[in-house]
Protein backbone atom coordinates (compact mmCIF):
# COMPACT_ATOMS: atom_id res chain seq x y z
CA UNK A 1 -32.79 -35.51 49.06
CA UNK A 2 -31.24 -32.92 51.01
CA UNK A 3 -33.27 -30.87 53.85
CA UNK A 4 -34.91 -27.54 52.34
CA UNK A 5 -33.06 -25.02 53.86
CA UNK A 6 -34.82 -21.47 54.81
CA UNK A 7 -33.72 -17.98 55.79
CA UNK A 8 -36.00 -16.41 58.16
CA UNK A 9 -35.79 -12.22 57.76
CA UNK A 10 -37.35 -10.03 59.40
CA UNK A 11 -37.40 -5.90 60.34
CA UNK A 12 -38.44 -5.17 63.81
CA UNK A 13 -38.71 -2.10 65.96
CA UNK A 14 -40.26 -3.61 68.90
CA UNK A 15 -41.11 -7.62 69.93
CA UNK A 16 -44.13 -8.05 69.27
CA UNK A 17 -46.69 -11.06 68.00
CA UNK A 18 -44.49 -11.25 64.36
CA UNK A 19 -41.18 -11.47 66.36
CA UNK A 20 -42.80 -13.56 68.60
CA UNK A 21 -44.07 -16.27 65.73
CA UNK A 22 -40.44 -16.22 63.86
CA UNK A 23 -38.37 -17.06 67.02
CA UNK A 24 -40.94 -20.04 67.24
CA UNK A 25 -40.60 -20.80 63.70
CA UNK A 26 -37.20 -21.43 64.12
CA UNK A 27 -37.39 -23.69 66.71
CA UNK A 28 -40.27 -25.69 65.20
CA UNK A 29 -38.31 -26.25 61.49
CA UNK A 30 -35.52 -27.20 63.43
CA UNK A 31 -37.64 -29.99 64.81
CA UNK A 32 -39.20 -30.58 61.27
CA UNK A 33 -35.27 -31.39 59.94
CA UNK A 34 -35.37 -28.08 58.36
CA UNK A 35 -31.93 -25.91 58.44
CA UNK A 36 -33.30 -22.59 59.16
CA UNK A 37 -30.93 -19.23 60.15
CA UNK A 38 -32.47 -15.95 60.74
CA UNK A 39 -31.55 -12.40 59.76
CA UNK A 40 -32.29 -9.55 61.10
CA UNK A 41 -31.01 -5.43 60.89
CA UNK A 42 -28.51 -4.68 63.75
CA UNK A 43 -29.19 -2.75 66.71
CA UNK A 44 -32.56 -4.00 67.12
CA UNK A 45 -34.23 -5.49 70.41
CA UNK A 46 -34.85 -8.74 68.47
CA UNK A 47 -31.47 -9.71 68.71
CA UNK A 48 -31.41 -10.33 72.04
CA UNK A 49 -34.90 -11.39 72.50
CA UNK A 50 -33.32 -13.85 69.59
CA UNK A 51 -30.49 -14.62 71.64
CA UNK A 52 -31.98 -15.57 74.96
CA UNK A 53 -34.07 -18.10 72.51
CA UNK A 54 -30.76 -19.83 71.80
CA UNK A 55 -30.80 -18.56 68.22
CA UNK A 56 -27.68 -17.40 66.31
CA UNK A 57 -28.99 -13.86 64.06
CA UNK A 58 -26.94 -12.58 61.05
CA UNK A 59 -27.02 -8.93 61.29
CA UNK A 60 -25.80 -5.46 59.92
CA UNK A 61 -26.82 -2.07 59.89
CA UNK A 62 -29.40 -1.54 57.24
CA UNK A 63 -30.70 2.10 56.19
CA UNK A 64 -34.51 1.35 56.05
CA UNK A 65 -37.22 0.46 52.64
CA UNK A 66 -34.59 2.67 50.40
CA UNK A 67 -31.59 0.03 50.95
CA UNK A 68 -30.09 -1.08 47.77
CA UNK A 69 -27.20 -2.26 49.87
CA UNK A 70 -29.19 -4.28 52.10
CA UNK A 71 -30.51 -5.79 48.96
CA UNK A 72 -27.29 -7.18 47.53
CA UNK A 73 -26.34 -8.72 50.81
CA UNK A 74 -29.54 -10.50 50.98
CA UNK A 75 -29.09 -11.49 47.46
CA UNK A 76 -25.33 -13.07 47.87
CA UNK A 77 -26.66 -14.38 51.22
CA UNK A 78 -29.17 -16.53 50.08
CA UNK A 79 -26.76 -17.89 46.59
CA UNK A 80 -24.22 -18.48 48.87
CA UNK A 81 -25.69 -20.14 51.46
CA UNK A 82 -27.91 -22.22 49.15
CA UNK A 83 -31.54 -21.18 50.48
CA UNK A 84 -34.31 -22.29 49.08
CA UNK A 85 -36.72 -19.88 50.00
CA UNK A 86 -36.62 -16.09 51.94
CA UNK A 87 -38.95 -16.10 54.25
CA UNK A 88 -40.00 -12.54 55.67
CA UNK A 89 -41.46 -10.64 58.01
CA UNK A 90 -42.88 -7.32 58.52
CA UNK A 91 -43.24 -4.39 55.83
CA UNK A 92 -39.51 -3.47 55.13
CA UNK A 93 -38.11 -7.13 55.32
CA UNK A 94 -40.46 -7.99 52.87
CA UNK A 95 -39.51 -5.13 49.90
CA UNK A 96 -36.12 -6.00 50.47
CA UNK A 97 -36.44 -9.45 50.75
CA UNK A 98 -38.63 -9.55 47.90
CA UNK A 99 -36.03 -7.71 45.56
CA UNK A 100 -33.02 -9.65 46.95
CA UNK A 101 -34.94 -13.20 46.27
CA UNK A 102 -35.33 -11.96 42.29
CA UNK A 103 -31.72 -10.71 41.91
CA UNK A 104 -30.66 -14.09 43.51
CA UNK A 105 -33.33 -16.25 41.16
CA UNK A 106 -35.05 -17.75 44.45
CA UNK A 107 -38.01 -17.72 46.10
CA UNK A 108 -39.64 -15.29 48.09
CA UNK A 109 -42.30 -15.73 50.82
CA UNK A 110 -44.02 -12.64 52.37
CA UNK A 111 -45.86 -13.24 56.01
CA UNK A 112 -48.31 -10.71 56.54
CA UNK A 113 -49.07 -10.53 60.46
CA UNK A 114 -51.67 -6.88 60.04
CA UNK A 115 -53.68 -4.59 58.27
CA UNK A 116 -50.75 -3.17 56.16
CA UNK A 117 -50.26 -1.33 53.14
CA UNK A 118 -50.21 -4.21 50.71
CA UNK A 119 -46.88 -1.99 48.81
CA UNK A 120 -44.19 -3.41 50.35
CA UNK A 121 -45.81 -7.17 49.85
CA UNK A 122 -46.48 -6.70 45.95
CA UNK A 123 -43.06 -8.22 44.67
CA UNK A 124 -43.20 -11.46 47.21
CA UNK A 125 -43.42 -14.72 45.46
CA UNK A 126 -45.94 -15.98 47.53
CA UNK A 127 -47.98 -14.00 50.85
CA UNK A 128 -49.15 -15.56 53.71
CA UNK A 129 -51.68 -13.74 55.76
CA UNK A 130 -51.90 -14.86 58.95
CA UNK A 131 -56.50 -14.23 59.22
CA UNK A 132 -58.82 -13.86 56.72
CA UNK A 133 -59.40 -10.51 57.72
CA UNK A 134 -55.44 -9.62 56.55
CA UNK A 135 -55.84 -11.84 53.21
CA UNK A 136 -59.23 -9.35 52.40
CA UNK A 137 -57.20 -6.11 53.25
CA UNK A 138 -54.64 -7.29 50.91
CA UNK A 139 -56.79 -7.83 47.92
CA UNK A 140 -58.27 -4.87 48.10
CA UNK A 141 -56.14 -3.20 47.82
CA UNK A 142 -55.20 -5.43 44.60
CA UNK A 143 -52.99 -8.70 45.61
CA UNK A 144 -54.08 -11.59 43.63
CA UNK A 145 -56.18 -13.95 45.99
CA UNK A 146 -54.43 -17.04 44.28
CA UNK A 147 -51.10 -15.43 45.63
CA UNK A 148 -52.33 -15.80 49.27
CA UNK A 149 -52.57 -18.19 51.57
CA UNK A 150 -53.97 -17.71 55.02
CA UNK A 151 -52.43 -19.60 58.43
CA UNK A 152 -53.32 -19.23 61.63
CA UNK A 153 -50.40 -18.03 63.96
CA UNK A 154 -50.67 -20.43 67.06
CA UNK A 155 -48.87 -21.75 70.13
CA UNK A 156 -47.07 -24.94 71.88
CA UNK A 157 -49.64 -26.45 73.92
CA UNK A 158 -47.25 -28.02 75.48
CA UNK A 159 -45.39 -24.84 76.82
CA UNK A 160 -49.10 -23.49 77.60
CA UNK A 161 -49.75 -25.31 80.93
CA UNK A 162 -53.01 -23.09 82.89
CA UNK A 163 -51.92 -23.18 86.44
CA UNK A 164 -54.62 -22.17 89.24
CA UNK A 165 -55.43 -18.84 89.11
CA UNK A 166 -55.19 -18.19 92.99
CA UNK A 167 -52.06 -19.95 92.67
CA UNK A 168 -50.93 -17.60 90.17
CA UNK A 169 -52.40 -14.44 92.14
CA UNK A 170 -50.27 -14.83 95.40
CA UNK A 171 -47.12 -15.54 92.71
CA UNK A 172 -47.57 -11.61 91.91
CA UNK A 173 -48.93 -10.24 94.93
CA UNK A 174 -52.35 -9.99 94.34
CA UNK A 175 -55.64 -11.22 96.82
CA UNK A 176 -56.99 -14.68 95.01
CA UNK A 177 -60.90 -13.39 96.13
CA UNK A 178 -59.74 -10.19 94.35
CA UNK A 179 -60.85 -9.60 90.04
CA UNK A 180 -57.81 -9.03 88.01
CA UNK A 181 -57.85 -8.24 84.32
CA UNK A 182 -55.21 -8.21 82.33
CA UNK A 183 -54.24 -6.61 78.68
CA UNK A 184 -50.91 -7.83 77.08
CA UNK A 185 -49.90 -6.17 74.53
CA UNK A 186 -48.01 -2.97 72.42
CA UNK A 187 -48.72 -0.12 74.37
CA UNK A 188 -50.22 2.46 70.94
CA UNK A 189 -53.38 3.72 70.12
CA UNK A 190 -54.65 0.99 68.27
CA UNK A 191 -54.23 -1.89 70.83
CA UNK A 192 -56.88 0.26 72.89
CA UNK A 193 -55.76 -0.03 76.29
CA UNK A 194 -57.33 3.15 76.92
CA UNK A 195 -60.47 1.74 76.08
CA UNK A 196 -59.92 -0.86 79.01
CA UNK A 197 -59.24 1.78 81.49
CA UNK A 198 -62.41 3.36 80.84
CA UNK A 199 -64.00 0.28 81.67
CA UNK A 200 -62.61 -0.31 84.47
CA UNK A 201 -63.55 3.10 85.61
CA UNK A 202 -66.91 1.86 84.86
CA UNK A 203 -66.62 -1.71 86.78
CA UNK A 204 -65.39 -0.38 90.11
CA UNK A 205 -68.92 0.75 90.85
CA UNK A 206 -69.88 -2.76 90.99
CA UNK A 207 -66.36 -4.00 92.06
CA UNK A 208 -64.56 -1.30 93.92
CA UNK A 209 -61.45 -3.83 94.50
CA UNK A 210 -61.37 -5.70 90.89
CA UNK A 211 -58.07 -4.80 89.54
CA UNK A 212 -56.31 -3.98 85.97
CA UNK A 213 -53.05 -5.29 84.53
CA UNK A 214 -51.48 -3.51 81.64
CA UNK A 215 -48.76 -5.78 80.64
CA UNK A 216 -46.40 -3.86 77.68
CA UNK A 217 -44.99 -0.95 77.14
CA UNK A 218 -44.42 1.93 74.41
CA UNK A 219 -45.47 5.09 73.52
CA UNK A 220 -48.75 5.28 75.11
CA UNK A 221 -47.76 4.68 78.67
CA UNK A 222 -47.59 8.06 79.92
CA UNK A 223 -50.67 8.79 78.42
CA UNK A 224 -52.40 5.88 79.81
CA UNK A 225 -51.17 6.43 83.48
CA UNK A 226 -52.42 10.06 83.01
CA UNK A 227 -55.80 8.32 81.48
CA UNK A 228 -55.91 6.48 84.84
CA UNK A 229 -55.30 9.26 87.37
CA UNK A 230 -57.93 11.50 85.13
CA UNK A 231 -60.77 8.58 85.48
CA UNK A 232 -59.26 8.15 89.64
CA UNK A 233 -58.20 4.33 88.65
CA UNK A 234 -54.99 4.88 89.15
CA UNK A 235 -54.10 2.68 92.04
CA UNK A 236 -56.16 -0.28 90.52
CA UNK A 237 -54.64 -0.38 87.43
CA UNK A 238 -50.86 -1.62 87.24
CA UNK A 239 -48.23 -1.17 84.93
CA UNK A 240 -46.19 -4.14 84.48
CA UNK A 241 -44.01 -3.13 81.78
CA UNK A 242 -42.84 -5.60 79.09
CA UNK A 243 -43.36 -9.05 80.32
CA UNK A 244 -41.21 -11.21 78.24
CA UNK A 245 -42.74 -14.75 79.27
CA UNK A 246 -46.78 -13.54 79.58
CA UNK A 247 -47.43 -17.16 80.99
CA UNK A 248 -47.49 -16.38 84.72
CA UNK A 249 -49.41 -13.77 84.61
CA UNK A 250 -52.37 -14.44 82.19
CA UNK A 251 -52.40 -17.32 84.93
CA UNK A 252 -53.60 -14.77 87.49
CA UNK A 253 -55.96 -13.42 85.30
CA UNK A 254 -59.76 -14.05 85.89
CA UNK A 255 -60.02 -12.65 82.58
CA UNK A 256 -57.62 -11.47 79.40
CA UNK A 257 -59.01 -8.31 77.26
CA UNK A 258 -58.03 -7.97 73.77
CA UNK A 259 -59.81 -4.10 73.37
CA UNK A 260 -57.76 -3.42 70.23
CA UNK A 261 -59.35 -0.92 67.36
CA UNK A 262 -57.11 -2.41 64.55
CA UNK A 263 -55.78 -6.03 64.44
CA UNK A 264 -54.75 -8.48 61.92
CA UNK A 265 -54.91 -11.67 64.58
CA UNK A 266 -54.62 -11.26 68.23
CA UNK A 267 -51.81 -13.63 69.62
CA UNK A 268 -52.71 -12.52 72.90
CA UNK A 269 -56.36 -14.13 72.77
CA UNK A 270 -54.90 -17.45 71.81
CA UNK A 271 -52.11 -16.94 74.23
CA UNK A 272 -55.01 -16.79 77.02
CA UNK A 273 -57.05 -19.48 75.77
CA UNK A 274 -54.26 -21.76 75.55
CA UNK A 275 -53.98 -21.54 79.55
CA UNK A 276 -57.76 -21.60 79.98
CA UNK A 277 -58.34 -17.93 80.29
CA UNK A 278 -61.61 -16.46 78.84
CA UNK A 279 -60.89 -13.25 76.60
CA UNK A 280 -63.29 -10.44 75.86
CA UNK A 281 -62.12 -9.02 72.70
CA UNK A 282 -63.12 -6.44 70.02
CA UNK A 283 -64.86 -7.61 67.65
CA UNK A 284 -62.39 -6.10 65.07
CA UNK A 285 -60.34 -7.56 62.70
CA UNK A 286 -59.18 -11.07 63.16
CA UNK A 287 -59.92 -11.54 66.00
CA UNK A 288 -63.48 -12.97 65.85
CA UNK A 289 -61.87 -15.55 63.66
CA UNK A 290 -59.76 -16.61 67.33
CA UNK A 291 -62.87 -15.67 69.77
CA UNK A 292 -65.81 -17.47 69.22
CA UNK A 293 -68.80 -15.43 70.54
CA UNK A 294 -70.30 -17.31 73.98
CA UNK A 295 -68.10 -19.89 73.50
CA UNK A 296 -64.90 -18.80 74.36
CA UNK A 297 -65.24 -15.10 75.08
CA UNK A 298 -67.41 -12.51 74.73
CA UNK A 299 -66.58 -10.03 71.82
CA UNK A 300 -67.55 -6.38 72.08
CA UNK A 301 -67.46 -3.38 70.09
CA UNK A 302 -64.12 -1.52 69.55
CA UNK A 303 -63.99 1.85 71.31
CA UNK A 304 -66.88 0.61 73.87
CA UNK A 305 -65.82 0.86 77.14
CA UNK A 306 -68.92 0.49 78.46
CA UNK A 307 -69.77 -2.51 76.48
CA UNK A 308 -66.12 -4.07 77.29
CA UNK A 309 -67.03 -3.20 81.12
CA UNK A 310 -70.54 -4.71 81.15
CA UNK A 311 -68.75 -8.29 79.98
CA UNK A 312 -66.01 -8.06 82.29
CA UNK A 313 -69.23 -7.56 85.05
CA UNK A 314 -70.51 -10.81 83.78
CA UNK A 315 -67.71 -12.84 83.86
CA UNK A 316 -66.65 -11.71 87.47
CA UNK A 317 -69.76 -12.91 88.49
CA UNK A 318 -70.02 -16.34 87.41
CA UNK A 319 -67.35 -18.59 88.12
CA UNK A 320 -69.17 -21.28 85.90
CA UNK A 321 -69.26 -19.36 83.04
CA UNK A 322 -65.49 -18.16 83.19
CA UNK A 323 -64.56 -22.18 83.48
CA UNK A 324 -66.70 -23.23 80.78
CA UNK A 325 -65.55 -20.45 78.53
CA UNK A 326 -61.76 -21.17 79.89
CA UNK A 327 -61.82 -25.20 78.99
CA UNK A 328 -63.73 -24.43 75.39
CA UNK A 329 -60.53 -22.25 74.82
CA UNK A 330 -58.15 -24.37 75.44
CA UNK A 331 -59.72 -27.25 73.02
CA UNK A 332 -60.21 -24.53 70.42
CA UNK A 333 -56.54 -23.51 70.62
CA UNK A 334 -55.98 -27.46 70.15
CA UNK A 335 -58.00 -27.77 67.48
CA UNK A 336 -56.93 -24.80 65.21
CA UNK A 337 -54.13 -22.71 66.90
CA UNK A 338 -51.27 -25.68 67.59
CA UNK A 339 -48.03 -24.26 66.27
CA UNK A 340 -47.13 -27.89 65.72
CA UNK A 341 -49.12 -28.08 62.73
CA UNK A 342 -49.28 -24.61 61.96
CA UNK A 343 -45.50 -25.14 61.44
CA UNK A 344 -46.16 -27.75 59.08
CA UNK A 345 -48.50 -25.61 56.88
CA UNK A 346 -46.38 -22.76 56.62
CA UNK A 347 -43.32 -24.95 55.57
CA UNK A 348 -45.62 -26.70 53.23
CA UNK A 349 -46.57 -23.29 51.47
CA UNK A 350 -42.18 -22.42 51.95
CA UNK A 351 -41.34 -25.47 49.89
CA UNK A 352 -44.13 -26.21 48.23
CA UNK A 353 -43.75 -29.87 49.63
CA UNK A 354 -46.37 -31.88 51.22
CA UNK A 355 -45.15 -32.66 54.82
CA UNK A 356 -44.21 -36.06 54.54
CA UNK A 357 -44.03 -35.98 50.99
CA UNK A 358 -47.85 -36.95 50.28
């Protein structure tokens, strides 16, 4: 029997946790036997983000959700190159993908990775969400629950190595004996780094010298360095722009913050617990199904700076508690985030093949 063969598609603006997962996929079916190619509109950052991955990306210019076009390519893509199953990604890959799947008589998978408008996911074969907080959003808003399956996005442990955070300090410039938080992330309203600034306004009246790190960037950034200079924070909280390989520098992190006010899973907390990093997140979304409560974060109320900065207080005082929280991470990341078998699922729900064949 002949490998199952998928086409990864996908629509993206920006690279973010979703583009982030697929050029992962890739690599991980590829190790599964799986022949895998990717698609994706032309003109878009992805492509070279897919490039430096080593990944080859089909590409044109599409013309957005209204793209019959688009549609017939992706339909006489997949017949002719004898996929067994669309995979897509993000809100107008998935529309399009859906329709080209049916005029080519093949499968369609959906991957859900927020709180979207469940529209654009209707015509999908199959949906996976990637928390149970994205699988409820879609069926209320009327997607059959036996239509969707739920997988956790996760990491390689083995490219997630902690290294010693004082080590990882001097590597960027900062003072080991000196608090640094950090934020990774989209920088938009609803990843609330604004939210972490206030904080911080708040913890420098304990900590005068702790300092921020807003890794990202987007449309928010000028209003969040103007945040900063209003609040007089300004030269403790740094900009790092977008970080492509966040390893390093979660490393020098004492602590990661997840403040977001809307999110469907929060890479970036398993991303930190992976190296041994203990997140304080909002308790929003999914991403008390990633933090456990006290045992490996602390998980606040969105839009609570002063909540956010009273935990970051705590944690900058006790050593003890930031290790113990740091090692439970890293097991719980083991346990439940391991892209390894994440992989597996997803392929399992692709094909609908048992890995293995059991």
């Amino acid at each position: 029997m002949s490998p199952p063969k998928v086409l990864e598609a996908i629509t993206p603006s920006r690279i973010g946790g979703a583009e982030v997962l697929v050029a992962n996929l890739c690599a991980q079916f590829a190790r599964l036997g799986v022949r895998v190619e990717l698609w994706c509109p032309k003109g878009r950052p992805f492509e070279a983000y897919a490039r430096a991955r080593g990944l080859a990306c089909r590409t044109w210019r599409t013309f957005g959700k209204l793209d019959p076009l688009t549609v017939v390519r992706l339909a006489r893509l997949v017949k002719r190159g004898s996929f067994n199953v669309l995979h897509t990604h993000l809100s107008t890959a998935s529309l399009l993908g859906a329709l080209a799947a049916r005029l080519a008589a093949k499968t369609s998978v959906s991957h859900v990775h927020g709180l979207n408008t469940a529209t654009c996911f209707k015509y999908s074969s199959r949906i996976i969400a990637v928390s149970d907080a994205v699988r409820r959003h879609l069926e209320s808003q009327g997607i059959s629950a036996q239509k969707i399956q739920v997988v956790h996005n996760g990491v390689d442990v083995t490219e997630y190595q902690p290294i010693d955070s004082d080590i990882a300090k001097s590597s960027f410039g900062y003072m080991p004996s000196v608090p640094l938080f950090g934020v990774f992330g989209r920088l938009a309203p609803e990843k609330g780094q604004r939210v972490a600034i206030e904080a911080m306004f708040l913890v420098q009246e304990d900590f005068p010298e702790a300092r921020l790190v807003i890794a990202g960037d987007g449309p928010e950034r000028e209003s969040l360095e103007a945040c900063a200079r209003v609040l007089g924070v300004a030269d403790r909280v740094d900009f790092a722009g977008f970080v492509a390989d966040v390893r390093g520098l979660m490393c020098a992190c004492d602590v990661v913050i997840v403040p977001s006010l809307k999110e469907g899973f929060g890479l970036a907390a398993v991303e930190a617990m992976a190296l041994k990093r203990p997140v304080v997140a909002s308790a929003t979304g999914g991403l008390p199904e990633v933090v456990v409560q006290g045992e490996t974060g602390i998980l606040v109320a969105p839009e609570d700076p002063k909540a956010l900065a009273q935990a970051l207080l705590d944690l900058a005082r006790d050593s003890d508690m930031r290790a113990r929280l740091g090692n439970n991470g890293r097991h719980r990341v083991e346990e439940h985030f391991n892209l390894s078998r994440q992989s597996e699922r997803i392929l399992e729900i692709l094909t609908g093949t048992p890995i293995g064949g059991g």
